[in-house]
C-alpha atoms as a PDB file:
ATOM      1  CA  UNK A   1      32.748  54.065 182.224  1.00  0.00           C
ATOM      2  CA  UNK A   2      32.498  56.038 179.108  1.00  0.00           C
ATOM      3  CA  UNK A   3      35.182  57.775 177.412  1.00  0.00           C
ATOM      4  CA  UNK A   4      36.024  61.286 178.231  1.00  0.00           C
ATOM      5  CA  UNK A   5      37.448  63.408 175.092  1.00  0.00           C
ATOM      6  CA  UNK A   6      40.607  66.322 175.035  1.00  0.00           C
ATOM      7  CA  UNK A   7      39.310  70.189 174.346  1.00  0.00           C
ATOM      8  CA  UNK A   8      40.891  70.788 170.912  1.00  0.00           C
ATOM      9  CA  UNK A   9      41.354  67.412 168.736  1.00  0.00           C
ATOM     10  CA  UNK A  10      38.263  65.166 170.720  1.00  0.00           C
ATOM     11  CA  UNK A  11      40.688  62.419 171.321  1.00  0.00           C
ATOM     12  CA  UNK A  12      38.970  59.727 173.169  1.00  0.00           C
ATOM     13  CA  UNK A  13      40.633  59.087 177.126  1.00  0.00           C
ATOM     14  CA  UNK A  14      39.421  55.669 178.002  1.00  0.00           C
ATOM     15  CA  UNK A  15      38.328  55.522 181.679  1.00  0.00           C
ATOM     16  CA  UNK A  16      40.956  53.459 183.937  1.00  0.00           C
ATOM     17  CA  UNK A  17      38.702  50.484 184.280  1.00  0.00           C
ATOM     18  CA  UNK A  18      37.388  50.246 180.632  1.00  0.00           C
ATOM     19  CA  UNK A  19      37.805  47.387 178.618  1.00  0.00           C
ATOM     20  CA  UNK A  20      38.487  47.494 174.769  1.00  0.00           C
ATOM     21  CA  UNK A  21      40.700  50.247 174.239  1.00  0.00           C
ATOM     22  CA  UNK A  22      41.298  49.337 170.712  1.00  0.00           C
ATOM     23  CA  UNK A  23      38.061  50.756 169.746  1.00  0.00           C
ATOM     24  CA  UNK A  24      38.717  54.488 170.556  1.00  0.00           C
ATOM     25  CA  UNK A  25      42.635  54.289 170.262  1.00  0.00           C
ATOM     26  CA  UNK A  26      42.054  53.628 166.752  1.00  0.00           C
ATOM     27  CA  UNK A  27      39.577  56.201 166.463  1.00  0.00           C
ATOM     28  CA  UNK A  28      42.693  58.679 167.578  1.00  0.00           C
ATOM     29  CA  UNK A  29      44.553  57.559 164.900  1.00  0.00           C
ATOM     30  CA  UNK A  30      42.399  57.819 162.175  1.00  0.00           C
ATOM     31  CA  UNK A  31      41.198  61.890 163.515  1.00  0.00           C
ATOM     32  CA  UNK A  32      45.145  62.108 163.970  1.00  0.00           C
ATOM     33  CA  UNK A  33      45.738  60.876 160.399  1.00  0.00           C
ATOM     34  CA  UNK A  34      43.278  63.085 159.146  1.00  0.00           C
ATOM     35  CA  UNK A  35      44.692  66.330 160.420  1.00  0.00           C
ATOM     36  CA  UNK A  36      46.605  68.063 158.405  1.00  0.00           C
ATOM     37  CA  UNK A  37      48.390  69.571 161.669  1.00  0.00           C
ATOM     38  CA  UNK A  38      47.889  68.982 164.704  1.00  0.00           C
ATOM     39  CA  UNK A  39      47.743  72.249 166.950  1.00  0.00           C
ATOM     40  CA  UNK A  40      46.600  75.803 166.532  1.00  0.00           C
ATOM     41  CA  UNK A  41      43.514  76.821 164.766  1.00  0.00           C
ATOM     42  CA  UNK A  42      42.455  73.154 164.547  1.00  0.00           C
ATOM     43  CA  UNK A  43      38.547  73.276 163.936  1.00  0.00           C
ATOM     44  CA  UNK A  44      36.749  70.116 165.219  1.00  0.00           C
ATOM     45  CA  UNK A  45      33.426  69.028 166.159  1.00  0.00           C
ATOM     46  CA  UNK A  46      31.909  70.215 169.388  1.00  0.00           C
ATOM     47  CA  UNK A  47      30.697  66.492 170.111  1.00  0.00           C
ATOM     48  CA  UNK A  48      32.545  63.674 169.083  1.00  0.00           C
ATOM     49  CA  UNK A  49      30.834  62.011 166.874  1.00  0.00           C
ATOM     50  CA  UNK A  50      29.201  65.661 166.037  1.00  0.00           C
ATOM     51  CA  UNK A  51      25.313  65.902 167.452  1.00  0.00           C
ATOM     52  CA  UNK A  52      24.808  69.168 166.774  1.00  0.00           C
ATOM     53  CA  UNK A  53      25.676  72.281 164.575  1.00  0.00           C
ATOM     54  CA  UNK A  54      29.036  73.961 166.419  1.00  0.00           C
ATOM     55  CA  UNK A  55      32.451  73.178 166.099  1.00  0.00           C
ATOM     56  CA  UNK A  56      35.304  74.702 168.176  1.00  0.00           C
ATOM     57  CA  UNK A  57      38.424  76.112 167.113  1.00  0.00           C
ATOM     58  CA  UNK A  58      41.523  75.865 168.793  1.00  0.00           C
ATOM     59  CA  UNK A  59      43.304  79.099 169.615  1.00  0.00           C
ATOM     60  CA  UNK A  60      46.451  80.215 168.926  1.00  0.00           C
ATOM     61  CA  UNK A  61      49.949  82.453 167.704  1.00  0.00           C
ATOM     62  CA  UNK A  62      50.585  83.569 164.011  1.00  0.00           C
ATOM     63  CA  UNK A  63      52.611  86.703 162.688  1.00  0.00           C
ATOM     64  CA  UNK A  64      50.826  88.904 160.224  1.00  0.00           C
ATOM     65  CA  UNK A  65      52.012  90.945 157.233  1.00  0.00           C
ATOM     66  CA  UNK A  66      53.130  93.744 159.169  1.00  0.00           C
ATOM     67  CA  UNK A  67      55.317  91.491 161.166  1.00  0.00           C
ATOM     68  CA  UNK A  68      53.120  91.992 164.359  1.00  0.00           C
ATOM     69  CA  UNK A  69      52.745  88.733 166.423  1.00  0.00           C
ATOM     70  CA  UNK A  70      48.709  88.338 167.138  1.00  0.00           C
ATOM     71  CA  UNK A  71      47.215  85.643 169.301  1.00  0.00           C
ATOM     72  CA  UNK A  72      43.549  84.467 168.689  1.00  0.00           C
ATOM     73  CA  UNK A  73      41.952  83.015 171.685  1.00  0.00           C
ATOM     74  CA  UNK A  74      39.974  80.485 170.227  1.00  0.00           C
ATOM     75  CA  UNK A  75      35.685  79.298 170.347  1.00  0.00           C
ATOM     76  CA  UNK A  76      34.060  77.004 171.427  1.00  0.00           C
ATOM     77  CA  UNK A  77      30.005  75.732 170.255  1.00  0.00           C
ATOM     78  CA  UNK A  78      30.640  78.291 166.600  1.00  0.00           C
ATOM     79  CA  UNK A  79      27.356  77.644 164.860  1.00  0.00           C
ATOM     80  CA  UNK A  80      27.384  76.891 161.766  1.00  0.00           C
ATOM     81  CA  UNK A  81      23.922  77.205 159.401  1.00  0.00           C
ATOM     82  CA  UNK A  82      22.423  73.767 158.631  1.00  0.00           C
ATOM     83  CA  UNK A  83      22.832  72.584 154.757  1.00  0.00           C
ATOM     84  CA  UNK A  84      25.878  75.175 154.016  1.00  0.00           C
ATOM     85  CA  UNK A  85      29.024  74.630 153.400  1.00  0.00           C
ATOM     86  CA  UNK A  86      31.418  77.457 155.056  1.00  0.00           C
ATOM     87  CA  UNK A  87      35.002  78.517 155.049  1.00  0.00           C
ATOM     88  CA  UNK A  88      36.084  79.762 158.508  1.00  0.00           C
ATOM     89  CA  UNK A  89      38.658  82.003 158.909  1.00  0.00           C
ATOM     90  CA  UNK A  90      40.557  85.058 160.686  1.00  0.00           C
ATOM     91  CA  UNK A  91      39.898  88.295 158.935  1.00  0.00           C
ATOM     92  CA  UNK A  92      43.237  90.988 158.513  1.00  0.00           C
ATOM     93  CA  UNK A  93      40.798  93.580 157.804  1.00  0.00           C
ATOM     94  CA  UNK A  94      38.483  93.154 160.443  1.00  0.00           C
ATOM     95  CA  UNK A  95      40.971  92.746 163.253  1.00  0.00           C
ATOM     96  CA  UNK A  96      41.486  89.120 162.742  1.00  0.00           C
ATOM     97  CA  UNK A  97      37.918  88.562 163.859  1.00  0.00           C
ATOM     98  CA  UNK A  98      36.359  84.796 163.026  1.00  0.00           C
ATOM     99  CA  UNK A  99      34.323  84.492 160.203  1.00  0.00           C
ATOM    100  CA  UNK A 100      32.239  81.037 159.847  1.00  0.00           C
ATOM    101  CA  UNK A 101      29.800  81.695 157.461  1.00  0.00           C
ATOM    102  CA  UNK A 102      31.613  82.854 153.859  1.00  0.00           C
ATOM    103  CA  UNK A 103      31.480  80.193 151.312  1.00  0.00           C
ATOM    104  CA  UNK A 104      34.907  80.939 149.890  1.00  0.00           C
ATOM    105  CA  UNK A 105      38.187  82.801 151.388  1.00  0.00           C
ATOM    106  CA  UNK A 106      38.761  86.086 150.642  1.00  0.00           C
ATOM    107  CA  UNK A 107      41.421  87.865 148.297  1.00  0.00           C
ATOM    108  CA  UNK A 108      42.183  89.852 151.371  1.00  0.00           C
ATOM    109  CA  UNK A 109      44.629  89.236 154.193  1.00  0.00           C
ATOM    110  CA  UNK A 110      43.102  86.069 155.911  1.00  0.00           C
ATOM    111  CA  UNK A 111      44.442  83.109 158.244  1.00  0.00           C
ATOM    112  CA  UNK A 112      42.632  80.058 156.836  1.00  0.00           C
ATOM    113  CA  UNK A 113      41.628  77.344 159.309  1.00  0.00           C
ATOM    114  CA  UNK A 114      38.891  74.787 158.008  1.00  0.00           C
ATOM    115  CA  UNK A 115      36.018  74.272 155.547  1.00  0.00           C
ATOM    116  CA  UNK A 116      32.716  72.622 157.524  1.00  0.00           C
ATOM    117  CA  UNK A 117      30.076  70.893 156.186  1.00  0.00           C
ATOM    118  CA  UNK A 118      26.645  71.181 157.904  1.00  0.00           C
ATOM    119  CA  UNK A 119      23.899  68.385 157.591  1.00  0.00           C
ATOM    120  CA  UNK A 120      20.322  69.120 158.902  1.00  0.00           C
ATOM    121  CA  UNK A 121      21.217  68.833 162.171  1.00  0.00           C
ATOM    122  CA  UNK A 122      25.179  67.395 162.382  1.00  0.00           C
ATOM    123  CA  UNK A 123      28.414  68.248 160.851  1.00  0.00           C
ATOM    124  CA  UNK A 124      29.184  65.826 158.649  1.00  0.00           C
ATOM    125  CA  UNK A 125      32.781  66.707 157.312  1.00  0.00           C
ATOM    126  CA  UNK A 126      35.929  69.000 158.359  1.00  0.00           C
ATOM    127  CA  UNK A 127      38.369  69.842 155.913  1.00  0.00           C
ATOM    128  CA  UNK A 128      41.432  71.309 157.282  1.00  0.00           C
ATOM    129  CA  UNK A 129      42.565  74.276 155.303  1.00  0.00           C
ATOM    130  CA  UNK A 130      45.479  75.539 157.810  1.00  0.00           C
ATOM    131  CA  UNK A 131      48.766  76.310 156.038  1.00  0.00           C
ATOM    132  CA  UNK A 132      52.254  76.118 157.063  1.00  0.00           C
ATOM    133  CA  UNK A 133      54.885  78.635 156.446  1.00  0.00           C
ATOM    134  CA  UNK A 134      57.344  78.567 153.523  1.00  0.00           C
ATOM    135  CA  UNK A 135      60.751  77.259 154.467  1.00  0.00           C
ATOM    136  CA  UNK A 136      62.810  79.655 155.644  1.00  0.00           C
ATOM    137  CA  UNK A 137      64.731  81.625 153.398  1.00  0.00           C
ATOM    138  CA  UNK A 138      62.852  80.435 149.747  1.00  0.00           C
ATOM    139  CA  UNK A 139      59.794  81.318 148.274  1.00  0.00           C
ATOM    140  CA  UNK A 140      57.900  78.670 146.207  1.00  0.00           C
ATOM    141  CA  UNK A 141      58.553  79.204 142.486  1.00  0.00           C
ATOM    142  CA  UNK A 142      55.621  81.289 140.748  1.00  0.00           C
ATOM    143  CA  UNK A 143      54.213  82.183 144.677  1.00  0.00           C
ATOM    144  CA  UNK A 144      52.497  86.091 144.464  1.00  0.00           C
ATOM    145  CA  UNK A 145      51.861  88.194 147.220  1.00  0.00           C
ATOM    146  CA  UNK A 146      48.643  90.212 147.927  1.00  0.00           C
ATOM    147  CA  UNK A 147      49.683  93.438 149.647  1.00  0.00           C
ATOM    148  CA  UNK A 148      46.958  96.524 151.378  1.00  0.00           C
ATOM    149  CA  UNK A 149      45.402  99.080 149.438  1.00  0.00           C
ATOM    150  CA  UNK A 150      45.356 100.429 152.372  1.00  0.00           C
ATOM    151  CA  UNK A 151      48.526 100.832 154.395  1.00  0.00           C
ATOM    152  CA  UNK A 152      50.465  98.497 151.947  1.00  0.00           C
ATOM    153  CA  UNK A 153      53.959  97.006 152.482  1.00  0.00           C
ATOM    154  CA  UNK A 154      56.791  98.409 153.828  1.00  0.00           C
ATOM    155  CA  UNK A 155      60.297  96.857 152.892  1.00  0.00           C
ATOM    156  CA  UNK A 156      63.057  98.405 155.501  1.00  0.00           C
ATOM    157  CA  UNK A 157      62.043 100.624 158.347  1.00  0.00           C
ATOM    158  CA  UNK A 158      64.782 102.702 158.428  1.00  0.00           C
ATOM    159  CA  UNK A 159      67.653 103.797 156.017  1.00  0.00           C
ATOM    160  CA  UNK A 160      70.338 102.348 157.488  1.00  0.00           C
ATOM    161  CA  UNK A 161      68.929  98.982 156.811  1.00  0.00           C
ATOM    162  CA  UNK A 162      70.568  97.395 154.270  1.00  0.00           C
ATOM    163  CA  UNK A 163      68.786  95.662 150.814  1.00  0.00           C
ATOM    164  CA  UNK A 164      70.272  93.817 147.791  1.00  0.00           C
ATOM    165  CA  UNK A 165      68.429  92.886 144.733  1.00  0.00           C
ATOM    166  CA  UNK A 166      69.253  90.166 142.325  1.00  0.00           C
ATOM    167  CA  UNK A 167      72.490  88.950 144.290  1.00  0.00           C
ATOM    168  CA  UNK A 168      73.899  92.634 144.565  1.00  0.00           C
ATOM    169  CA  UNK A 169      75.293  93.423 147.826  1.00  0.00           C
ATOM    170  CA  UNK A 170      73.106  94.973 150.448  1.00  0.00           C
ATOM    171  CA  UNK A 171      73.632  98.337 151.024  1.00  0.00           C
ATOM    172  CA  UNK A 172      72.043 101.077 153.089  1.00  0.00           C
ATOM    173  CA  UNK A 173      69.377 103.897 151.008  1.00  0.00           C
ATOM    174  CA  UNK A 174      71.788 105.494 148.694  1.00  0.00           C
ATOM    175  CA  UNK A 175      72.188 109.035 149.117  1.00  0.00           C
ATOM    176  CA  UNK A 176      74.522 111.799 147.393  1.00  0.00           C
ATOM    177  CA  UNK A 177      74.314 115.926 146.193  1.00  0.00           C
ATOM    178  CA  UNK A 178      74.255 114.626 142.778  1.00  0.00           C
ATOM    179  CA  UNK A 179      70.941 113.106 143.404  1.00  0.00           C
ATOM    180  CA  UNK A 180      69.221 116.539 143.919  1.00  0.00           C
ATOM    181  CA  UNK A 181      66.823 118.021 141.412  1.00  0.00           C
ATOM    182  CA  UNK A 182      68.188 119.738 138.347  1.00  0.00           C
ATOM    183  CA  UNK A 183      67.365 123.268 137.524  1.00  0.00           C
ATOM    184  CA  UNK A 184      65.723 123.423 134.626  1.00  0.00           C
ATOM    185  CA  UNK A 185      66.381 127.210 133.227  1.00  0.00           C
ATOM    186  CA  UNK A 186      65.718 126.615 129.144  1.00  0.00           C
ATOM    187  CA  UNK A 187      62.511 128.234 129.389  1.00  0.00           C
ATOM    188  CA  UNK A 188      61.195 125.262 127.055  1.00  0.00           C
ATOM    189  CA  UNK A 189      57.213 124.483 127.410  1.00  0.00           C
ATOM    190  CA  UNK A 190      58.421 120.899 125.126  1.00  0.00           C
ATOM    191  CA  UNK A 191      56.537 117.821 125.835  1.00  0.00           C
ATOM    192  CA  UNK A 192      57.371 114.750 125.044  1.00  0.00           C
ATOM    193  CA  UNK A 193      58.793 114.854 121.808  1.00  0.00           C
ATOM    194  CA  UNK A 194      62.625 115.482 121.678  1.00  0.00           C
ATOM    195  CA  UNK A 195      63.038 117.696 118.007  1.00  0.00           C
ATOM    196  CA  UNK A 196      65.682 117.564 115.715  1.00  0.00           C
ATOM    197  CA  UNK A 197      68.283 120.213 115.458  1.00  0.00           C
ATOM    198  CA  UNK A 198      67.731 122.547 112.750  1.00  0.00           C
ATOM    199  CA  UNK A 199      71.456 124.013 111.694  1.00  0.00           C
ATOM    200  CA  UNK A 200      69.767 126.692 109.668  1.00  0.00           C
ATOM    201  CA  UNK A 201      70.052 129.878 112.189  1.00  0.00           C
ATOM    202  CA  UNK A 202      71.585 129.675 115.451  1.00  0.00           C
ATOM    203  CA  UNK A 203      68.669 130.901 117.227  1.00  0.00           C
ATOM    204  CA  UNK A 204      66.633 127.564 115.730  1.00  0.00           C
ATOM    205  CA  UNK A 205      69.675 125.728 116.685  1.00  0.00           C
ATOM    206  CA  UNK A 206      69.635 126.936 120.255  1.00  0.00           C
ATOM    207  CA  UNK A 207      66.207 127.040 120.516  1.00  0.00           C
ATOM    208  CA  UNK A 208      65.887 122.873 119.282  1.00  0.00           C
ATOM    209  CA  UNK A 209      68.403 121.992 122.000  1.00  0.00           C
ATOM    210  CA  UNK A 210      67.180 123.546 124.677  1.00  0.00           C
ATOM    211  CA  UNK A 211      63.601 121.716 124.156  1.00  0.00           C
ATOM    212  CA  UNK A 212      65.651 118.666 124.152  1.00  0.00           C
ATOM    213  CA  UNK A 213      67.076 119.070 127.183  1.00  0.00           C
ATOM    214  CA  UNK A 214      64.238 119.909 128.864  1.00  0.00           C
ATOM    215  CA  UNK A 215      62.217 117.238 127.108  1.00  0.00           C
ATOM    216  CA  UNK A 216      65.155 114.841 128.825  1.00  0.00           C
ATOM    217  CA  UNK A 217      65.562 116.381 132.129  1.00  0.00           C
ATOM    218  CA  UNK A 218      61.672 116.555 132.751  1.00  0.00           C
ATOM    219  CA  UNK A 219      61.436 112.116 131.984  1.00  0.00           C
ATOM    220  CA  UNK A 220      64.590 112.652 134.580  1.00  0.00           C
ATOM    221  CA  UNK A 221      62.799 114.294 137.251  1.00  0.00           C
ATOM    222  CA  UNK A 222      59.620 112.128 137.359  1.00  0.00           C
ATOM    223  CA  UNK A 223      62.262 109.150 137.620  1.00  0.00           C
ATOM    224  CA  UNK A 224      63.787 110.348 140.394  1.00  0.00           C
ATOM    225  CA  UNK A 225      60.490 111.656 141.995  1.00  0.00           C
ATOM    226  CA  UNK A 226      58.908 107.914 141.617  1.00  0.00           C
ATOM    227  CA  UNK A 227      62.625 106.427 143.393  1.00  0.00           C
ATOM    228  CA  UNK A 228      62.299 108.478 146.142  1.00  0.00           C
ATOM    229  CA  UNK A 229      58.666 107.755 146.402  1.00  0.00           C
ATOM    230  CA  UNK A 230      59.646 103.814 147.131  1.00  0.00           C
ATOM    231  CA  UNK A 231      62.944 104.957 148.864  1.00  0.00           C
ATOM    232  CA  UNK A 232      65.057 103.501 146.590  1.00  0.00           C
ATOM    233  CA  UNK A 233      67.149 106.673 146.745  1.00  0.00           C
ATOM    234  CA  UNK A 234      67.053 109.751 149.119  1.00  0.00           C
ATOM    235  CA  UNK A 235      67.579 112.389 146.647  1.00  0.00           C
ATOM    236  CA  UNK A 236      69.831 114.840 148.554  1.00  0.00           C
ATOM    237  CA  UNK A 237      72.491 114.292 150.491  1.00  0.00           C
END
């Protein structure tokens, strides 16, 4: 009897009464050793050995950047064009739809799962691109994130969550009366430019320190405008 072969990985299930199991046992191991690993979003051949132009791609679970938990449901015969080489791959911006005909992955969010090669009429290599998390609690060393331009990242959904920076302490959004605007009643229309204080009159005298407050007090408000903006303070009690 012929072999029969499992949905996602095409591992070879010898009939009872076969003879020579070494032949497709061995060809389990070497598609096992292959495999980067084994489980979701494995892309394979539709036929083992590959007759045709589809592969299949094994469903599965995977948390995006917003946290949310999202669960693809997998394919099965996914052409693929003849003489191309293609990335396949979940798109975040298109509702983590396949895509199985870009020749690179995108900058955007993505979930990468294999690069095919397509003969004239066969697949003749899978390359599997799938990549694990990072361990739990460490980042690799240089790593950089790529965040929305859209919706972006949020760290903390709520002020009473607590964050720490550089070893600090976490602590909840601070929050105080002192942080509230200051009232800026100097009249001054000064820049940038903080001016020395002429001691010739005491109107010039007067006049030189209140543009320097103001000059101060307006780089102070568009500080505490652009903290408030991230939520790194509340501003008000």
């Amino acid at each position: 009897m012929s072999n029969t072969y499992t949905s996602d990985l095409k591992l070879a299930m010898p009939a009872s009464g076969d003879r020579v199991w070494n032949t497709p046992l061995n060809g389990n191991s070497a598609i096992l050793d292959a495999v980067n690993a084994v489980g979701d979003f494995a892309v394979t051949t539709h036929e083992q050995p590959s007759a045709t132009l589809l592969v299949d791609v094994a469903g599965g679970q995977f948390i995006d950047q917003s946290g949310a938990i999202q669960t693809y449901a997998g394919v099965t015969s996914q052409a693929i064009v003849s003489g191309t080489t293609a990335t396949l791959y979940l798109d975040g911006t298109a509702s983590w739809a396949l895509v199985a005909s870009a020749a690179s992955y995108p900058a955007t969010p993505h979930l990468r799962m294999g690069t095919v090669a397509a003969g004239a009429s066969t697949i003749t290599s899978i390359a599997d691109n799938r990549q694990p998390l990072t361990v739990a609690g460490s980042v690799q060393e240089g790593a950089a994130w790529t965040v929305g331009t859209v919706t972006g990242l949020k760290i903390g959904t709520a002020t009473t969550q607590k964050l720490g920076l550089w070893g600090a302490t976490p602590v909840v959004q601070p929050a105080g009366a002192n942080q509230g605007a200051i009232t800026d009643s100097t009249g001054s229309a000064a820049t940038v430019t903080i001016p020395a204080i002429r001691n010739d009159t005491t109107a010039h005298c007067a006049s030189d320190a209140g543009d320097g407050l103001h000059v101060i007090n307006t780089q102070l408000a568009a500080i505490r405008t652009a903290l408030i903006a991230v939520g790194i303070i509340k501003g008000s009690a």
